[in-house]
C-alpha atoms as a PDB file:
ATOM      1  CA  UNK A   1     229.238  29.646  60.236  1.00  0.00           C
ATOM      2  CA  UNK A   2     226.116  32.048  60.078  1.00  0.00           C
ATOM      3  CA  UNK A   3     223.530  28.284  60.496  1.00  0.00           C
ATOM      4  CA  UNK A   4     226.406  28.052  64.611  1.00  0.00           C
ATOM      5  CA  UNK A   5     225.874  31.952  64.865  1.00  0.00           C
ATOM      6  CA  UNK A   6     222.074  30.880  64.670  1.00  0.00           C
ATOM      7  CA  UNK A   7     222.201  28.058  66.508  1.00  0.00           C
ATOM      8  CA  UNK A   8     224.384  29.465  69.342  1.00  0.00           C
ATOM      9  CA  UNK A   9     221.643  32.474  69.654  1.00  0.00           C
ATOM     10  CA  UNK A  10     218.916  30.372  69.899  1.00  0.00           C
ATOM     11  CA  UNK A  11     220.163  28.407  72.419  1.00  0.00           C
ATOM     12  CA  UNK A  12     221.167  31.335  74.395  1.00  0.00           C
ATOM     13  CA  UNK A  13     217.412  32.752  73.722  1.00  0.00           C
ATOM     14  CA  UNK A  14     216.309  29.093  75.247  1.00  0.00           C
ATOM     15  CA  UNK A  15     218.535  29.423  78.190  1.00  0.00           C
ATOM     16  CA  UNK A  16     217.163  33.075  78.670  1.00  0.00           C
ATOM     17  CA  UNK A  17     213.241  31.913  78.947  1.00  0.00           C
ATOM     18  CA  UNK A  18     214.461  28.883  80.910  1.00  0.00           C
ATOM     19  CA  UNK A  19     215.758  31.753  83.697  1.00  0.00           C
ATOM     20  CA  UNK A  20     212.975  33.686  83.442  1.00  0.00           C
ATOM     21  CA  UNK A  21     210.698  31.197  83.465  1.00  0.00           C
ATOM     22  CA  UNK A  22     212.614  30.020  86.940  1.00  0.00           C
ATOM     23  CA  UNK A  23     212.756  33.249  88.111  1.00  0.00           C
ATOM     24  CA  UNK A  24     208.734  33.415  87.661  1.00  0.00           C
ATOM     25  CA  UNK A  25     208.122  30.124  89.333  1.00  0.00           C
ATOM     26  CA  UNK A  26     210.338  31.099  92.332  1.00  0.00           C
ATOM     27  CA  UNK A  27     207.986  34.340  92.366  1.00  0.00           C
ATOM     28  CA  UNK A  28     205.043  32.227  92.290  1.00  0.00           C
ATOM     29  CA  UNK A  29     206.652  29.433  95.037  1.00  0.00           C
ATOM     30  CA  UNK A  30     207.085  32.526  97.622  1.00  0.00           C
ATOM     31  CA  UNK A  31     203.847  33.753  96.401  1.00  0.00           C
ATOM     32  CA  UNK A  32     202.035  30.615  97.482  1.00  0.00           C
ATOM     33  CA  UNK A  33     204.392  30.671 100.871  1.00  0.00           C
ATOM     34  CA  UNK A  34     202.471  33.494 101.968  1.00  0.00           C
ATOM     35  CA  UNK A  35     199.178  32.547 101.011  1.00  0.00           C
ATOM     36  CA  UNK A  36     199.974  29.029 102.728  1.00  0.00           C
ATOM     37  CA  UNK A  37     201.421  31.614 105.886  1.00  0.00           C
ATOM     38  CA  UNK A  38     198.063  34.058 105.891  1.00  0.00           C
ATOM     39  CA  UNK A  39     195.589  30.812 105.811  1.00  0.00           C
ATOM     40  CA  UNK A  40     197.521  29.226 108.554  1.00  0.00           C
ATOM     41  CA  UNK A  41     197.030  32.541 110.828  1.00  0.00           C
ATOM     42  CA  UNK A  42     193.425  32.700 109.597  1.00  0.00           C
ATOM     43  CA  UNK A  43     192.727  28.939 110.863  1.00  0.00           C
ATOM     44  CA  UNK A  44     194.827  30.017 114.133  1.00  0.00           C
ATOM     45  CA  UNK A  45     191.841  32.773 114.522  1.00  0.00           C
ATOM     46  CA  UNK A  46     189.323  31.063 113.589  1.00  0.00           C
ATOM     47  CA  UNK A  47     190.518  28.498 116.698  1.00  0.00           C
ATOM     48  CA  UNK A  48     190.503  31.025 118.646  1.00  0.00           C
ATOM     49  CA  UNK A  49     187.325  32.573 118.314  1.00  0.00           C
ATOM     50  CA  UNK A  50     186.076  29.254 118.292  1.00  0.00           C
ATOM     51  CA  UNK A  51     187.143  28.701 121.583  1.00  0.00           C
ATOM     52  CA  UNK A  52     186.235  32.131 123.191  1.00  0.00           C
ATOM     53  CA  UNK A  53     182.456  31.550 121.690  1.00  0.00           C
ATOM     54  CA  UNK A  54     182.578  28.009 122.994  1.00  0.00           C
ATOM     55  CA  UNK A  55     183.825  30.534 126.619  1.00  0.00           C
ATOM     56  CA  UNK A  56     180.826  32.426 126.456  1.00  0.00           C
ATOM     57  CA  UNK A  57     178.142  30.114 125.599  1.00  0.00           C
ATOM     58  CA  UNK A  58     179.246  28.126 128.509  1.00  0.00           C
ATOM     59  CA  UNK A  59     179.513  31.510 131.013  1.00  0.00           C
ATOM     60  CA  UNK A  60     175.923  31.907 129.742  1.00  0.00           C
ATOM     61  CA  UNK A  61     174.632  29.140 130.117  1.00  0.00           C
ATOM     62  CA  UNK A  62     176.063  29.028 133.993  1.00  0.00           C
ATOM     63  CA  UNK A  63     174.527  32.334 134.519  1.00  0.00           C
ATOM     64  CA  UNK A  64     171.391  31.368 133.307  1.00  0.00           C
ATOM     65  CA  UNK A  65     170.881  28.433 135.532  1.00  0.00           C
ATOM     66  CA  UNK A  66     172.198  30.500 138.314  1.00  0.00           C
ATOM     67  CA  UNK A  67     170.020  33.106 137.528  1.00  0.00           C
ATOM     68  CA  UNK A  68     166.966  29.925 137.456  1.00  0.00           C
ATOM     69  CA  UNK A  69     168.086  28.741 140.886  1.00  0.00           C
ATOM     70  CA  UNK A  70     167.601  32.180 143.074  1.00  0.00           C
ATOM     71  CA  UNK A  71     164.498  32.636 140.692  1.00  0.00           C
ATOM     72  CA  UNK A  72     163.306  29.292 142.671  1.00  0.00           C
ATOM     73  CA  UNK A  73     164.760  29.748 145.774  1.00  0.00           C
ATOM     74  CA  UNK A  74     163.156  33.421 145.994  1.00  0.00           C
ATOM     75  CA  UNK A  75     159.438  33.071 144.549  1.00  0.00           C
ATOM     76  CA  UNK A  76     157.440  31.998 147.229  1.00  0.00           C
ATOM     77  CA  UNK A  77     154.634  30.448 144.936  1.00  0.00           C
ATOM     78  CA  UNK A  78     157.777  28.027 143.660  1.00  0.00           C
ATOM     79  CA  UNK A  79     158.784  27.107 147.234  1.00  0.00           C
ATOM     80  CA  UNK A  80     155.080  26.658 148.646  1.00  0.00           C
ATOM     81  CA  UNK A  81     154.348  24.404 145.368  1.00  0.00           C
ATOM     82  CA  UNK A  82     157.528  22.582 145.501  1.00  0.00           C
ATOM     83  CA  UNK A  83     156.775  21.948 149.031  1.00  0.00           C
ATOM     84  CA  UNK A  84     153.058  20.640 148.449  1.00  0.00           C
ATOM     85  CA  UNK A  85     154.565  18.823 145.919  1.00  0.00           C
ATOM     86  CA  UNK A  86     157.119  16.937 148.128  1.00  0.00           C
ATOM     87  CA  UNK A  87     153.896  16.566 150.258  1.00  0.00           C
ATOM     88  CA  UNK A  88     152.139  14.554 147.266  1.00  0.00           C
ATOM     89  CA  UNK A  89     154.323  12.683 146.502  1.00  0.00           C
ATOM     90  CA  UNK A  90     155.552  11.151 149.973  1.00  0.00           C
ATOM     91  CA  UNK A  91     151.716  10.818 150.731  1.00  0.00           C
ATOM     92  CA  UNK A  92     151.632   8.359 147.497  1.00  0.00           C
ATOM     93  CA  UNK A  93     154.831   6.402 148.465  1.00  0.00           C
ATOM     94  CA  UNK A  94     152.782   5.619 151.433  1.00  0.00           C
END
């Protein structure tokens, strides 16, 4: 009787490490939920910020060759020399 008594207590310590031990992997499962959860939001930023850099380079870059064009189409020396240079090269085509 006292070698069942034994028995019987051991496998009810077994059982009791086989809950905690679920208990701890459950823990650990939700644990890994919300890492999974917080990396997903931080790619979702990332995407966006991605984008809105991808925004601005192009709005600078527009400006810029804006910015280039009434440069040329205001400076004088650039329309006199774009003209003499039109000149040139129509007098070679000849």
């Amino acid at each position: 009787r006292p070698a069942a008594n034994s028995l019987y207590s051991s496998i009810s310590d077994l059982n009791n490490q086989l809950v905690l031990q679920e208990e701890q992997l459950l823990e650990r499962k939700s644990h890994l939920s919300d890492i999974e959860y917080e990396l997903e939001k931080s790619r979702s930023k990332e995407t966006k910020l991605e984008r809105s850099l991808a925004d601005v380079i192009t709005k600078l870059e527009r400006d810029r060759l804006k910015f280039q064009a009434n440069d040329i189409k205001n400076d004088p020396d650039s329309n006199s020399n774009n003209s003499n240079n039109n000149t040139v090269i129509i007098a070679e085509n000849k």
